[in-house]
C-alpha atoms as a PDB file:
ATOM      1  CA  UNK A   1       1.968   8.520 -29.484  1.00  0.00           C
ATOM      2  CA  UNK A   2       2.665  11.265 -26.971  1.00  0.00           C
ATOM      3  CA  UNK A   3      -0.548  11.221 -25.633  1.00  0.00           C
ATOM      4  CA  UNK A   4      -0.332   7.781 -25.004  1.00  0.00           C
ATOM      5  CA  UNK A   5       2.905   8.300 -22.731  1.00  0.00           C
ATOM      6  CA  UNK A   6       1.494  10.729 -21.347  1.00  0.00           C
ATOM      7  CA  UNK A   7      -1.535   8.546 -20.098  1.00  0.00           C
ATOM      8  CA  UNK A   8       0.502   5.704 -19.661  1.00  0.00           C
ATOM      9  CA  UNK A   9       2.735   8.169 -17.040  1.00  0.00           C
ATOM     10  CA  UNK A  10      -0.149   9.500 -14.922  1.00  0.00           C
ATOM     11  CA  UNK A  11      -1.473   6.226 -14.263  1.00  0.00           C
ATOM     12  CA  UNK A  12       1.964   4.817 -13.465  1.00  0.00           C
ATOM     13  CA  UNK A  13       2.164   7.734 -11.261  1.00  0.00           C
ATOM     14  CA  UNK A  14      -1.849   7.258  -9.682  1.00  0.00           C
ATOM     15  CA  UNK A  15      -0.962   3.688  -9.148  1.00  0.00           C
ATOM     16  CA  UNK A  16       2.290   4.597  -7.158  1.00  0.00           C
ATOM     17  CA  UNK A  17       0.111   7.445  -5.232  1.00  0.00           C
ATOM     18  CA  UNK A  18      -2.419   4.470  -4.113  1.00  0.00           C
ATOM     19  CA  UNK A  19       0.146   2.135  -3.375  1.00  0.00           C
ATOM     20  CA  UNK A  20       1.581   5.168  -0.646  1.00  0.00           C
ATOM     21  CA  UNK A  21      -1.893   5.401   0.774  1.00  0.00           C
ATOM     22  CA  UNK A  22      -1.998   1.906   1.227  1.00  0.00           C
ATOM     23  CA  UNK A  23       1.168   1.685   3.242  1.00  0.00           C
ATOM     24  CA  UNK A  24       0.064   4.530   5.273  1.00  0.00           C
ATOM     25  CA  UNK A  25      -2.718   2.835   5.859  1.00  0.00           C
ATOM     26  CA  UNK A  26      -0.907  -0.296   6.759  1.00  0.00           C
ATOM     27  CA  UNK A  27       1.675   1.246   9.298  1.00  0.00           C
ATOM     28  CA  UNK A  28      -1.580   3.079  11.367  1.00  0.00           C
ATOM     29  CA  UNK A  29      -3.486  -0.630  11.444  1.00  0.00           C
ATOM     30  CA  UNK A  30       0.107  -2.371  12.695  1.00  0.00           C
ATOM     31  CA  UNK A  31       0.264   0.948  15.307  1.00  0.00           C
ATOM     32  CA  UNK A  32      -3.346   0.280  16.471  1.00  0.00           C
ATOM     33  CA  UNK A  33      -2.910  -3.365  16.740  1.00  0.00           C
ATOM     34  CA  UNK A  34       0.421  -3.296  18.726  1.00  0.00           C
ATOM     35  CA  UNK A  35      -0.961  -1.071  21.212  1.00  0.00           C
ATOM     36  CA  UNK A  36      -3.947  -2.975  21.741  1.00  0.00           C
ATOM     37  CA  UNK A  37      -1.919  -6.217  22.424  1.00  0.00           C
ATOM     38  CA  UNK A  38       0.182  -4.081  24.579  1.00  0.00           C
ATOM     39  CA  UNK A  39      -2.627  -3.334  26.452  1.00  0.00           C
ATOM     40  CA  UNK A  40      -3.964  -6.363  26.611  1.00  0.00           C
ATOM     41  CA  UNK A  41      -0.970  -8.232  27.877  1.00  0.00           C
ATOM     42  CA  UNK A  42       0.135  -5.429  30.185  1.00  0.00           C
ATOM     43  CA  UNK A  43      -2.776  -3.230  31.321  1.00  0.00           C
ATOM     44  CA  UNK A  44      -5.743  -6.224  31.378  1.00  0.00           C
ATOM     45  CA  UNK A  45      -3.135  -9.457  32.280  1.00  0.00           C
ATOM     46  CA  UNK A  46      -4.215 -11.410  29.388  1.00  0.00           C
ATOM     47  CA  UNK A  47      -5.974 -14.381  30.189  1.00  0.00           C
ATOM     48  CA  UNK A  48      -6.869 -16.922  26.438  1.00  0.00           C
ATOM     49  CA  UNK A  49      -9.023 -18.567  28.811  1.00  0.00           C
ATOM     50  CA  UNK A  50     -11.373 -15.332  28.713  1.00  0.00           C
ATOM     51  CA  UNK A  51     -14.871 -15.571  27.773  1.00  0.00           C
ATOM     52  CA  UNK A  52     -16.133 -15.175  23.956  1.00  0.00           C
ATOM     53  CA  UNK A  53     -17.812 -12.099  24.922  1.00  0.00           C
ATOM     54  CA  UNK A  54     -14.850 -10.293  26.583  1.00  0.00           C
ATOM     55  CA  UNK A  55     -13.123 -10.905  22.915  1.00  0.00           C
ATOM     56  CA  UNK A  56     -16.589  -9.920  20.957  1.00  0.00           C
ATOM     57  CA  UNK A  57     -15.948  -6.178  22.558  1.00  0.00           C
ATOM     58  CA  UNK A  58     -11.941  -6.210  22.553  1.00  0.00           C
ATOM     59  CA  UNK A  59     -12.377  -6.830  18.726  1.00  0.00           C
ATOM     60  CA  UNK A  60     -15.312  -4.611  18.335  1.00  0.00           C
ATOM     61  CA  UNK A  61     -13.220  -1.462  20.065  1.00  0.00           C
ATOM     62  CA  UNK A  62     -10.051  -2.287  18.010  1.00  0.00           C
ATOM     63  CA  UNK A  63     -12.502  -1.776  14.208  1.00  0.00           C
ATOM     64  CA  UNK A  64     -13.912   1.471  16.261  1.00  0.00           C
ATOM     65  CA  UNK A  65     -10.723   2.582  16.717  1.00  0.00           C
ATOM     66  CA  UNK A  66      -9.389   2.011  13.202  1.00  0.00           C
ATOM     67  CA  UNK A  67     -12.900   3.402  11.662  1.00  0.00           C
ATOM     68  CA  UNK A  68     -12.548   6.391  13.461  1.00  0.00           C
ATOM     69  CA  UNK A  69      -8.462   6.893  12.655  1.00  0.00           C
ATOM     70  CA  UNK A  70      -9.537   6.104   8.665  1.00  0.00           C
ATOM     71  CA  UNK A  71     -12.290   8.941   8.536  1.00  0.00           C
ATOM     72  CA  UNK A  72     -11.177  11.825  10.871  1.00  0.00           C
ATOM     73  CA  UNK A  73      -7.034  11.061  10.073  1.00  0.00           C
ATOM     74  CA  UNK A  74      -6.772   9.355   7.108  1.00  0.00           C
ATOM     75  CA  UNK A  75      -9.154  11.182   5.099  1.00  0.00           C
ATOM     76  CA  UNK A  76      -7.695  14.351   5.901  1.00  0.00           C
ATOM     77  CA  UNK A  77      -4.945  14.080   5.415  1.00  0.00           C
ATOM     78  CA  UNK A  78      -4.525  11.355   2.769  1.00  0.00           C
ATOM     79  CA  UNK A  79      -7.648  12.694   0.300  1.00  0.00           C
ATOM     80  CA  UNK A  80      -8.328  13.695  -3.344  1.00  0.00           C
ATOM     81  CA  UNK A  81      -6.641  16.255  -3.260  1.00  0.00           C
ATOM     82  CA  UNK A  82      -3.597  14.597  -1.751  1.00  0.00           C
ATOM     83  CA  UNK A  83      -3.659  12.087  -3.940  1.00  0.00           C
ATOM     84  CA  UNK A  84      -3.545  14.581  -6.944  1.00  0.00           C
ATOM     85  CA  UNK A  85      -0.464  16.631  -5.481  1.00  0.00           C
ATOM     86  CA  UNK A  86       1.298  13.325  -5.087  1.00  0.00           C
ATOM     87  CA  UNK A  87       0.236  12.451  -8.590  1.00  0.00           C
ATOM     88  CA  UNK A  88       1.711  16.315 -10.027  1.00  0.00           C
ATOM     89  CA  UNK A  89       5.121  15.498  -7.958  1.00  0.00           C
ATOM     90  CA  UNK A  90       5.159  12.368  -9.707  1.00  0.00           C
ATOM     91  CA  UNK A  91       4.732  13.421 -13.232  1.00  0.00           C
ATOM     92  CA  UNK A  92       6.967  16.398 -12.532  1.00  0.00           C
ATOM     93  CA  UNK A  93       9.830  14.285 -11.316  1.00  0.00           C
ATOM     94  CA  UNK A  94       9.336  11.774 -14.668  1.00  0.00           C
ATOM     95  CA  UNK A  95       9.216  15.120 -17.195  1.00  0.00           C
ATOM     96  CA  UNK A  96      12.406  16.626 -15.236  1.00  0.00           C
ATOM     97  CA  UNK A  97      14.134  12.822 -15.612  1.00  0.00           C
ATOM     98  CA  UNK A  98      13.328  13.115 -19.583  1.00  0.00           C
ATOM     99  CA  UNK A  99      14.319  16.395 -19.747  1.00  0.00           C
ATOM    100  CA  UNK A 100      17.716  15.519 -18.067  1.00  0.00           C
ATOM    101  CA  UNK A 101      18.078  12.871 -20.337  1.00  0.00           C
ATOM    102  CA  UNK A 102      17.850  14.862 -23.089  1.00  0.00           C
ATOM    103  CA  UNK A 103      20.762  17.079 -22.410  1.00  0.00           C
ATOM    104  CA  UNK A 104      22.424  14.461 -21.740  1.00  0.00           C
ATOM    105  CA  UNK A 105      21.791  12.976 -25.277  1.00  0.00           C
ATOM    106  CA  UNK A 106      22.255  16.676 -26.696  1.00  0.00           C
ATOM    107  CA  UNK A 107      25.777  16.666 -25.162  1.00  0.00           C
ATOM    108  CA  UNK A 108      26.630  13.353 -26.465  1.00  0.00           C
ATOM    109  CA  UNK A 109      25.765  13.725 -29.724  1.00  0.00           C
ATOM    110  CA  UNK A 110      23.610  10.772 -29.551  1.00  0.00           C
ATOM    111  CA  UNK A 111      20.399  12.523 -29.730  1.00  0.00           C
ATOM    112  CA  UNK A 112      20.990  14.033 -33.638  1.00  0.00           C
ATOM    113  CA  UNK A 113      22.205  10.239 -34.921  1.00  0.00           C
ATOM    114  CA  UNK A 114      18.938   9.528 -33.810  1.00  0.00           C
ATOM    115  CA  UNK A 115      17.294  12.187 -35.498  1.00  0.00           C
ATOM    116  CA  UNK A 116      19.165  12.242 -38.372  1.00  0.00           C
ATOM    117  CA  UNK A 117      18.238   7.851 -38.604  1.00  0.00           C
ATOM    118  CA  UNK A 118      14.271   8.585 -37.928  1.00  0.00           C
END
C-alpha cells in the first residue's frame, strides 16, 4: 500500500515537473514569435502582399531561431537533471504536508480514534 503512494506521488510530481517545462517552453515560443512580428511590422514595413518566398525564409528563420533557443537554452537549463530536482522538491513538499498533517491529527486526538478503530 505504501509503495503504491509512494509511486502514485512521484509520478504526480513528474507529471507536474513536465507540465513546468512545457510552459517554459511555451512563454520562450510566444517571446520569439512577438518579436518576430515586431520586427516584421516595424523594422521590414509589413507588406501581406509579399511574395511566397519572402514568407518561405521569414518562417524558416523563426523554427531556426526556436531550434537553436530549445537545444543551447532549454536543454541546459531545463534537463534531466532539472527535471529530477524539481521532482525531489516536489515529493519533499508532499512528505512535509503529511507530516504536518500528522501533528496536526496527533494534537487533535483524531489520529489515535483512528488507530484505535483500524
Amino acid at each position: 500500500m505504501k509503495a503504491e503512494l509512494d509511486h502514485e506521488y512521484y509520478e504526480k510530481a513528474r507529471k507536474r515537473t513536465k507540465q513546468k517545462k512545457r510552459l517554459y517552453f511555451h512563454f520562450v515560443l510566444f517571446l520569439v514569435g512577438s518579436t518576430f512580428f515586431v520586427i516584421l511590422n516595424k523594422v521590414i514595413n509589413f507588406h501581406p502582399e509579399m511574395d511566397w518566398y519572402v514568407w518561405a525564409i521569414a518562417v524558416w528563420f523563426v523554427i531556426v531561431i526556436l531550434h537553436t533557443i530549445n537545444v543551447f537554452v532549454m536543454s541546459r537549463f531545463f534537463g534531466k537533471e532539472w527535471e529530477r530536482i524539481q521532482t525531489e522538491k516536489l515529493l519533499q513538499k508532499h512528505k512535509d504536508k503529511l507530516k504536518k498533517l500528522e501533528v496536526k491529527l496527533e494534537k487533535s486526538g483524531a489520529f489515535d480514534k483512528l488507530k484505535e478503530n483500524s
